[in-house]
Protein backbone atom coordinates (compact mmCIF):
# COMPACT_ATOMS: atom_id res chain seq x y z
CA UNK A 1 86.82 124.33 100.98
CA UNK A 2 86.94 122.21 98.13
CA UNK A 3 84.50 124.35 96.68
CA UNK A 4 86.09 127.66 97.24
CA UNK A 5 89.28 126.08 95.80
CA UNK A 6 89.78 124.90 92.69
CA UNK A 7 93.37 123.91 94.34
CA UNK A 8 93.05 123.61 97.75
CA UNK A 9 96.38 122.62 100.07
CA UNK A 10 96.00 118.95 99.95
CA UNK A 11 95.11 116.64 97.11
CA UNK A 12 96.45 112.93 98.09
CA UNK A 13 96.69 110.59 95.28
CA UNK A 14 95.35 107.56 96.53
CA UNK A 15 95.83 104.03 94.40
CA UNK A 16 92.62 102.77 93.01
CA UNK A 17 90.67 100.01 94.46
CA UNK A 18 92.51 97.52 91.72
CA UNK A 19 95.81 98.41 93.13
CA UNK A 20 95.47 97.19 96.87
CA UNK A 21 92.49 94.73 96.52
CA UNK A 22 94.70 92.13 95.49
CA UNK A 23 96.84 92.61 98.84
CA UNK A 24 93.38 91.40 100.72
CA UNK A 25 93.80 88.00 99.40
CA UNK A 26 95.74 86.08 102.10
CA UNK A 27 93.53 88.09 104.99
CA UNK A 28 90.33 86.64 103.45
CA UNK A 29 91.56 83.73 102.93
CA UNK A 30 93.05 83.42 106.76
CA UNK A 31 89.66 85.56 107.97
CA UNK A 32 92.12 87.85 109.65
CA UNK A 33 91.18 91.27 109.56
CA UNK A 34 92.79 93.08 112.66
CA UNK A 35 95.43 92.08 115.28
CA UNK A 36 98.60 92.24 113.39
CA UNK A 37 97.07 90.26 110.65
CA UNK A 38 99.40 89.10 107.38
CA UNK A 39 99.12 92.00 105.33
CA UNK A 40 99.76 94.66 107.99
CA UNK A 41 103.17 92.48 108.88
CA UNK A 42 103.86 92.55 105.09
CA UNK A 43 103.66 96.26 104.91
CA UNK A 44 105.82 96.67 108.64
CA UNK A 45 108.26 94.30 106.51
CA UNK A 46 108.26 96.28 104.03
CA UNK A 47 108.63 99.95 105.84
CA UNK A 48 111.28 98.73 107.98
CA UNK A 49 113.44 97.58 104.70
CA UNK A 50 112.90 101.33 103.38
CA UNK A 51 114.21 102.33 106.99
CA UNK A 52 117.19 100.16 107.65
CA UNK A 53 119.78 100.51 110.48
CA UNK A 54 118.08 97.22 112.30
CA UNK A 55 114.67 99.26 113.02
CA UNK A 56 111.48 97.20 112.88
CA UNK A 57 108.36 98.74 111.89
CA UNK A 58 104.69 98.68 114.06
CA UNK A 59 101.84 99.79 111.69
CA UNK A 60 99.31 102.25 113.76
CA UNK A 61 95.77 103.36 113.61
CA UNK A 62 97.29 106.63 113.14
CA UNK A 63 100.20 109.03 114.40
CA UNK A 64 98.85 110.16 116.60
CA UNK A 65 98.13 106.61 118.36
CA UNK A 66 101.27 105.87 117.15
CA UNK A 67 103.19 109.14 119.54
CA UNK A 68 100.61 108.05 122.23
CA UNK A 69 101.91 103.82 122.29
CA UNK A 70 105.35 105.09 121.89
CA UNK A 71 105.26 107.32 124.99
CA UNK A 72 103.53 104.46 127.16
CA UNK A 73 105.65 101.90 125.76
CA UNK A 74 108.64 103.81 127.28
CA UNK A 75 107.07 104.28 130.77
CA UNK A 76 107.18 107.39 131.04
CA UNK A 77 105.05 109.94 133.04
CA UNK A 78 105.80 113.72 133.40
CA UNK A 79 106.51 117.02 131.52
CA UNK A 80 107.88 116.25 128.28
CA UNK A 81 110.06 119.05 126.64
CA UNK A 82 108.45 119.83 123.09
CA UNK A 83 108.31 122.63 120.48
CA UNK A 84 105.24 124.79 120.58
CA UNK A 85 105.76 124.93 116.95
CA UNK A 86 103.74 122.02 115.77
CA UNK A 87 100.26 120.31 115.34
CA UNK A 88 97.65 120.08 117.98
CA UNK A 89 97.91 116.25 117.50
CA UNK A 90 101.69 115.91 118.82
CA UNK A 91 100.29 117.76 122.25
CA UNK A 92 97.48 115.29 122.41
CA UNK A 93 99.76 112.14 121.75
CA UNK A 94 101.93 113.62 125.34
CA UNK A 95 98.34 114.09 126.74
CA UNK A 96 96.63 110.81 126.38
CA UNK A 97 100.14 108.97 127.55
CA UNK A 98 99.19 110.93 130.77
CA UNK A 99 102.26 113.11 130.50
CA UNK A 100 102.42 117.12 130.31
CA UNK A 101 103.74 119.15 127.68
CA UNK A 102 106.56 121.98 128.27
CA UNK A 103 106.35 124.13 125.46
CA UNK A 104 109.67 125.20 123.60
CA UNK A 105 111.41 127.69 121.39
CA UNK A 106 112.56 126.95 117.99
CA UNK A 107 115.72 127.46 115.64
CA UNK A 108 115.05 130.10 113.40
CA UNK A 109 117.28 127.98 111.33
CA UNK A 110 115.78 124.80 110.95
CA UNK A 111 112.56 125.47 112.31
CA UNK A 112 112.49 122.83 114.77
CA UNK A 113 112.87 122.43 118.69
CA UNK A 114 115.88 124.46 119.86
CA UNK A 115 118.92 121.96 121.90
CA UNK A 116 119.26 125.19 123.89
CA UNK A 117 115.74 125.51 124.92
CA UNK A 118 114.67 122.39 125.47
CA UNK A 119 118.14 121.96 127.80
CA UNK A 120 116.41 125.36 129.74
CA UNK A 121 113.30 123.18 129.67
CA UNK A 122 114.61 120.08 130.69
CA UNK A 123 116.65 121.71 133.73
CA UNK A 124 113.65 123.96 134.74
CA UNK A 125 110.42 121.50 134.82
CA UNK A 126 111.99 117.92 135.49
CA UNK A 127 111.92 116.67 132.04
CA UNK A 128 111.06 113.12 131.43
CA UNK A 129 110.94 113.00 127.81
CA UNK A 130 112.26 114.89 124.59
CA UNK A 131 109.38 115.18 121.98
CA UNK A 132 111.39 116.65 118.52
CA UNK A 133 108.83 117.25 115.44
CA UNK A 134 110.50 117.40 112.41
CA UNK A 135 109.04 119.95 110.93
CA UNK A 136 106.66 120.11 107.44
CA UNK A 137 108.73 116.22 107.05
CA UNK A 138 112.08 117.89 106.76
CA UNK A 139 115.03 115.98 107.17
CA UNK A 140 117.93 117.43 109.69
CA UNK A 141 120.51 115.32 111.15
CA UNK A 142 118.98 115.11 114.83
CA UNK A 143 122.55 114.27 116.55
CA UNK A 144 121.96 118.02 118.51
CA UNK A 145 118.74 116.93 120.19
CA UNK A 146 119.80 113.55 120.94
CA UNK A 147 123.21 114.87 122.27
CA UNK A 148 120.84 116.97 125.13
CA UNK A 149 118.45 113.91 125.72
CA UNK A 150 121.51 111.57 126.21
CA UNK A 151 123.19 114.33 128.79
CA UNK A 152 120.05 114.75 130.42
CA UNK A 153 119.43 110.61 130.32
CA UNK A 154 115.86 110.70 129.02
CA UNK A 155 114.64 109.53 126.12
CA UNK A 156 113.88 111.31 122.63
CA UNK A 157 110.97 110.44 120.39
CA UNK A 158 110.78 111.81 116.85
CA UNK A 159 107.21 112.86 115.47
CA UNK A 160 108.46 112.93 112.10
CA UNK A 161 104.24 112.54 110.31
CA UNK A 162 105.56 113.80 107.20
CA UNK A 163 109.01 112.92 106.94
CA UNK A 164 108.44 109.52 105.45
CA UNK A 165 110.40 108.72 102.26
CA UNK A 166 113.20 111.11 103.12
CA UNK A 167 116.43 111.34 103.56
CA UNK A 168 119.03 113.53 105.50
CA UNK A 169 121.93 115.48 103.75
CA UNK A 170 124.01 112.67 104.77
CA UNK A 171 121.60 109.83 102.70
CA UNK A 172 120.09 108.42 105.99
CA UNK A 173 116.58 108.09 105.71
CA UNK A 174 113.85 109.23 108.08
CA UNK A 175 113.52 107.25 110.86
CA UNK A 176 116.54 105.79 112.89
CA UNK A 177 117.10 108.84 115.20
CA UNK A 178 115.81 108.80 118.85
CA UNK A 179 114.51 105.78 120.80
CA UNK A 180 111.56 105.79 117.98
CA UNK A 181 110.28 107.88 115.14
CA UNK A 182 106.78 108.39 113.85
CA UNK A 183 105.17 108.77 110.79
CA UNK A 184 101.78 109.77 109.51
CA UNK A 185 100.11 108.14 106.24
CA UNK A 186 97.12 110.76 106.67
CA UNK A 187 95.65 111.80 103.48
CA UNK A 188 97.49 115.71 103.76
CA UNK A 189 100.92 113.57 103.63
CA UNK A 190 103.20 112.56 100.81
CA UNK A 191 102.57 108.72 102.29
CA UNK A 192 98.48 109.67 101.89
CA UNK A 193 95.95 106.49 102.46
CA UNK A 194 93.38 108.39 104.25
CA UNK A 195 94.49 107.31 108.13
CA UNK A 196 97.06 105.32 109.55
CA UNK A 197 101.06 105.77 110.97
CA UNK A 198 103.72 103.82 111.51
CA UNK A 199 106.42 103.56 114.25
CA UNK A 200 110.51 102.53 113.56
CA UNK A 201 112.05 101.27 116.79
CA UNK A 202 114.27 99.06 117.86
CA UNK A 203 113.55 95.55 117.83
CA UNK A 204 112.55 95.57 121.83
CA UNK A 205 110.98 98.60 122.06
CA UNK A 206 108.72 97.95 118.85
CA UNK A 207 107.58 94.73 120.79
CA UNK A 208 106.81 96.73 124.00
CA UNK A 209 104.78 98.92 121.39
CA UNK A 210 102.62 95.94 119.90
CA UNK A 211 101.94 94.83 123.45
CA UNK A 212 100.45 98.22 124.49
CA UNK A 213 98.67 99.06 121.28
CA UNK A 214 96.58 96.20 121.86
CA UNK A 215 95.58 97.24 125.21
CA UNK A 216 98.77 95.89 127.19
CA UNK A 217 96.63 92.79 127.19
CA UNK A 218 98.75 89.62 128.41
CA UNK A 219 96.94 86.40 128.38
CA UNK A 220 94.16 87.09 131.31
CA UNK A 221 96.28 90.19 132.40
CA UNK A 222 96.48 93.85 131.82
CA UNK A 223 100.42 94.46 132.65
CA UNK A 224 100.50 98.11 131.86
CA UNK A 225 98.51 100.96 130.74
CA UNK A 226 97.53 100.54 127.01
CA UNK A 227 95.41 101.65 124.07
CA UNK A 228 94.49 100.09 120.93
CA UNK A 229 96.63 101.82 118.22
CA UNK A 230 96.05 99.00 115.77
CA UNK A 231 95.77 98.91 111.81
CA UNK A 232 93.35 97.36 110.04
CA UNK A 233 94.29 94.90 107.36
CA UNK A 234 92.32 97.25 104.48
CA UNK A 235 94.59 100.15 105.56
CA UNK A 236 97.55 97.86 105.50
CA UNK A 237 96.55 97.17 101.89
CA UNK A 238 96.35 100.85 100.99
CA UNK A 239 99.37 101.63 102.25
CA UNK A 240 101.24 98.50 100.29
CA UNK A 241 100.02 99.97 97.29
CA UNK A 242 100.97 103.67 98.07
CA UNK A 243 104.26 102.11 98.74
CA UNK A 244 104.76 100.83 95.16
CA UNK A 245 103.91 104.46 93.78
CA UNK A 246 105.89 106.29 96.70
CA UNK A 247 109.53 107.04 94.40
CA UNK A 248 107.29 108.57 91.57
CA UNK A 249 105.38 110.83 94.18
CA UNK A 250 108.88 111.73 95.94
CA UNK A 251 110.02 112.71 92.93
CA UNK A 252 107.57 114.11 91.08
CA UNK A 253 106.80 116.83 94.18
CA UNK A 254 110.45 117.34 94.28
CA UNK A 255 110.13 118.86 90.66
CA UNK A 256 107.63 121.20 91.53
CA UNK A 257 109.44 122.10 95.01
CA UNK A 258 112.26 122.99 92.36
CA UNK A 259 110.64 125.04 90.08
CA UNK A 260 108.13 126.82 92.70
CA UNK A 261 111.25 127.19 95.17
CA UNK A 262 113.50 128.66 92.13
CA UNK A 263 110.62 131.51 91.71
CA UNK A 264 110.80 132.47 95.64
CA UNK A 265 114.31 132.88 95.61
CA UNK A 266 114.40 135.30 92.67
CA UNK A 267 111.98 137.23 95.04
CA UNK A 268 114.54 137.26 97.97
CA UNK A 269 112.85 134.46 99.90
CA UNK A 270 115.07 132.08 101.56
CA UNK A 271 113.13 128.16 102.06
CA UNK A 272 113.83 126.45 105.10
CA UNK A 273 113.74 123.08 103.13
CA UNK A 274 116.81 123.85 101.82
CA UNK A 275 119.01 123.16 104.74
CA UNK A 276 116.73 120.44 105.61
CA UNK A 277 118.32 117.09 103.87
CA UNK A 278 115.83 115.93 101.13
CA UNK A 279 112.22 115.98 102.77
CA UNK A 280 109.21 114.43 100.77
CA UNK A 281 108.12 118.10 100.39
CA UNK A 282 104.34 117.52 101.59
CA UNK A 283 104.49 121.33 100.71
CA UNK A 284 106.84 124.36 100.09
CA UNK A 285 107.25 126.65 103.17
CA UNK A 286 107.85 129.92 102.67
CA UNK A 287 108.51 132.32 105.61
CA UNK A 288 107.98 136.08 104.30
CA UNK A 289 108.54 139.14 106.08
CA UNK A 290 105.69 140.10 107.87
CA UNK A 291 101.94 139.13 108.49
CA UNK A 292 100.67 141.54 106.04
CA UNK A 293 103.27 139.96 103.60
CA UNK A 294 102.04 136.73 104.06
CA UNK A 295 98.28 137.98 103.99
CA UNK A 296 99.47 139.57 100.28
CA UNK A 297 100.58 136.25 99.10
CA UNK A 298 97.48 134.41 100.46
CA UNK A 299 95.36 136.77 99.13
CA UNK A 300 96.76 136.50 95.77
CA UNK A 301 96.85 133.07 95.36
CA UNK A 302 93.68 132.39 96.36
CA UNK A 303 92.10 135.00 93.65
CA UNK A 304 94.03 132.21 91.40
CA UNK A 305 92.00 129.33 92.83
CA UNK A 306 94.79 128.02 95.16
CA UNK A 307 95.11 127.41 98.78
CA UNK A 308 97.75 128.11 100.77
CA UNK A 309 97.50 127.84 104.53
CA UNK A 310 99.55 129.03 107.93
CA UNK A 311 100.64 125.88 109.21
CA UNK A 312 101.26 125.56 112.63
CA UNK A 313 100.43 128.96 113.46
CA UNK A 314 99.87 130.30 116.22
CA UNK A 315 102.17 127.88 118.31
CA UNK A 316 100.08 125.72 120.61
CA UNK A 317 100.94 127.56 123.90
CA UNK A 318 98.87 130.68 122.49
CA UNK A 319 95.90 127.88 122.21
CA UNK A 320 93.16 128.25 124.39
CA UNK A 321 93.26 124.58 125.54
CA UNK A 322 97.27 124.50 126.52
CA UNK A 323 97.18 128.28 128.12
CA UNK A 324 97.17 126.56 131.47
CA UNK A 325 99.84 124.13 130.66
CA UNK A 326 102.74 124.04 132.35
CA UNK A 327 105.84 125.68 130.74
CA UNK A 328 103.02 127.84 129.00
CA UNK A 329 104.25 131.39 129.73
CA UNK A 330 107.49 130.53 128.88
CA UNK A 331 109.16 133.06 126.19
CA UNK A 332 109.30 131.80 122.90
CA UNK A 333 110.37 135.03 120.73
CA UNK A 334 110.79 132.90 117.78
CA UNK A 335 108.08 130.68 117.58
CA UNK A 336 106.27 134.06 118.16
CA UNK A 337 107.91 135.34 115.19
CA UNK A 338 108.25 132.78 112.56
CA UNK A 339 104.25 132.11 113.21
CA UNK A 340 103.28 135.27 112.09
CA UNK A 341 105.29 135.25 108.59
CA UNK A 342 105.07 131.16 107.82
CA UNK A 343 103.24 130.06 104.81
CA UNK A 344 103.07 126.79 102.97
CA UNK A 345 102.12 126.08 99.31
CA UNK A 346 100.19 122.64 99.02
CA UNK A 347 102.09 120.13 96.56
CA UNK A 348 100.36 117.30 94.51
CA UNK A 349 102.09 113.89 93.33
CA UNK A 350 100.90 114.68 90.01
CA UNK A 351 101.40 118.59 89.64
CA UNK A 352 103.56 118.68 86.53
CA UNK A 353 102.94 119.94 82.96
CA UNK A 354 100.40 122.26 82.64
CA UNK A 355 99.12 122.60 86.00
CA UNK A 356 102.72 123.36 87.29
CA UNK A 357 102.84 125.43 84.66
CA UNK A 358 99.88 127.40 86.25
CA UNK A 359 101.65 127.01 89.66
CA UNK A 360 104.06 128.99 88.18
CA UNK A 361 102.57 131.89 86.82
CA UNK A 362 100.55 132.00 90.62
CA UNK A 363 103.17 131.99 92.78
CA UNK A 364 104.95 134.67 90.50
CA UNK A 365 102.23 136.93 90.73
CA UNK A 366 101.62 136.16 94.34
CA UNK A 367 104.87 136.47 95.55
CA UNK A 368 105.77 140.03 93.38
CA UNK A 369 102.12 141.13 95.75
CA UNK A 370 104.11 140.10 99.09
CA UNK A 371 107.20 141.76 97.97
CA UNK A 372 105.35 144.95 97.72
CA UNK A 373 104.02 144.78 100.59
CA UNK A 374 107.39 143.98 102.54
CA UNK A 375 110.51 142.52 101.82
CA UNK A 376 110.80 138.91 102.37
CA UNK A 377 113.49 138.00 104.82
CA UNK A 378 116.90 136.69 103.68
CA UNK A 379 117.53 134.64 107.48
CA UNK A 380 114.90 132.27 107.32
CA UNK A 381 116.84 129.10 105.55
């Protein structure tokens, strides 16, 4: 890919070896290399000061074991209402906590779950669970969704992998709505060490998480079902160091998401970030008009070096392994729709100058291609 691209979606900006090494010091030193060791509780320190609102902070092996720890931490067992509109890895998280997923529409507004569907979804299939993905990392005020978890007593947890160092249009950042919210530090994300999540919970729950994450192992016992979800000290070091770069990257991709966004909507395209709070912008969505629209715009970018990609698309009840699933052949017109016509632009922590210069000039050029071949919408913000 890497070859084909000159550009391709994702380019993390990892620290250099000299900027985390140093964080090793008091593990080697202690000989503590897993198992909650000093620096991983210096980082969960750290990321629950960033979050606030009395949250604590687990560090993960990933998201996905993150989603996974969250869901067994919370006892729960059953079909879980969640949008179809997300990554493969949110359905596996529901999977390996032995529950179900019940796929569900989306607001063409804010491109995430719909309160009205998932209520549909909760009433027809027994819901046990609420499973909101905040989509690309944006940012909405969740009060809807929790409003139909709390009415339907169940719990909702927030797979928010991107969302981290954002804030909703209200200045609360990612990561206090729900029972729990989880984030990604995967090397596509803003937060990018390579692997590795993070969970904010409450004080109890995130001790009920620790306890499963490392197998639900109690002295001699086993008092639950469990996994291990935990981070290494080395990624705990990476991450401390991304940390100390993190309001640079934030801003500098919110630059570019100006100036690239500024060019769509002289071309008629609406962005669904816009309505979203302030996300970390991992990327720029775009949703155009049609599939050959957004084939146009591909196209043309990538004769410029640069890769765009679909994300999310199709939805993960058109997926051969989740056709069987139940809640599967529910109707999901939107999620239908918006998958045909979404496209996302890769951002860079360092894309400025020159090279956003370039950006520039691309996206101009690919977007006038998609606007000849259809009109992009105007309802897609």
């Amino acid at each position: 890919m890497a070859e084909r691209f000159p550009y391709p979606f994702a380019r993390p900006l990892v620290p250099r070896p000299a900027a985390w090494i140093g964080y090793l010091e008091e593990s080697y030193d202690a000989r503590w290399y897993t198992n909650r060791g000093p620096v991983v509780r210096r980082l969960e320190a750290r990321l629950a000061a960033d979050v606030g609102g009395g949250r604590e902070v687990v560090a993960t092996a990933s998201a996905t074991a993150g989603l996974t720890a969250v869901l067994l931490a919370l006892d729960v067992r059953g079909p879980i209402a969640v949008p179809a509109f997300t990554f493969p890895a949110t359905i596996a998280a529901i999977e390996l906590a032995g529950c179900t997923p019940v796929f569900c529409d989306i607001d063409p507004a804010t491109c995430e779950l719909d309160p009205d569907d998932a209520c549909r979804a909760i009433e027809s299939f027994a819901c046990v669970a609420v499973l909101h993905v905040r989509t690309f990392g944006f940012c909405h005020d969740l009060a809807p969704i929790e409003a139909v978890a709390d009415a339907a007593g169940i719990p909702l947890v927030v797979d928010a992998a991107a969302a981290f160092g954002g804030r909703t249009a209200a200045g609360m950042p990612a990561g206090r709505a729900g029972a729990a919210e989880v984030f990604s530090f995967h090397a596509t994300k803003v937060f990018a060490v390579g692997e590795g999540g993070a969970v904010a919970a409450s004080p109890e729950l995130a001790e009920r998480i620790r306890h499963v994450a490392n197998f639900a192992i109690d002295g001699a016992d086993v008092t639950t079902r469990g996994l291990n979800a935990k981070m290494p000290e080395t990624t705990a070091a990476i991450a401390l160091a991304v940390r100390d770069e993190l309001p640079r990257h934030l801003a500098v991709r919110a630059q570019a998401a100006a100036v690239l966004g500024a060019i769509a909507v002289a071309h008629g395209v609406a962005l669904p970030h816009v309505v979203a709070g302030a996300p970390p912008m991992q990327c720029l969505p775009m949703v155009l008009e049609s599939a050959l629209a957004r084939t146009a715009f591909v196209e043309a970018l990538a004769a410029d070096g640069i890769e765009a990609r679909s994300y999310y698309c199709p939805g993960m009840h058109r997926l051969t392994a989740w056709r069987a699933a139940p809640g599967a052949a529910r109707e999901l017109p939107v999620t239908d729709d918006i998958t045909t016509r979404m496209v996302c632009v890769g951002l860079y922590s360092d894309l400025v100058g020159a090279e956003l210069q370039f950006f520039s000039r691309a996206c101009e050029t690919a977007l006038s291609a998609a606007v000849r071949t259809g009109q992009p919408i105007e309802a897609a913000a």
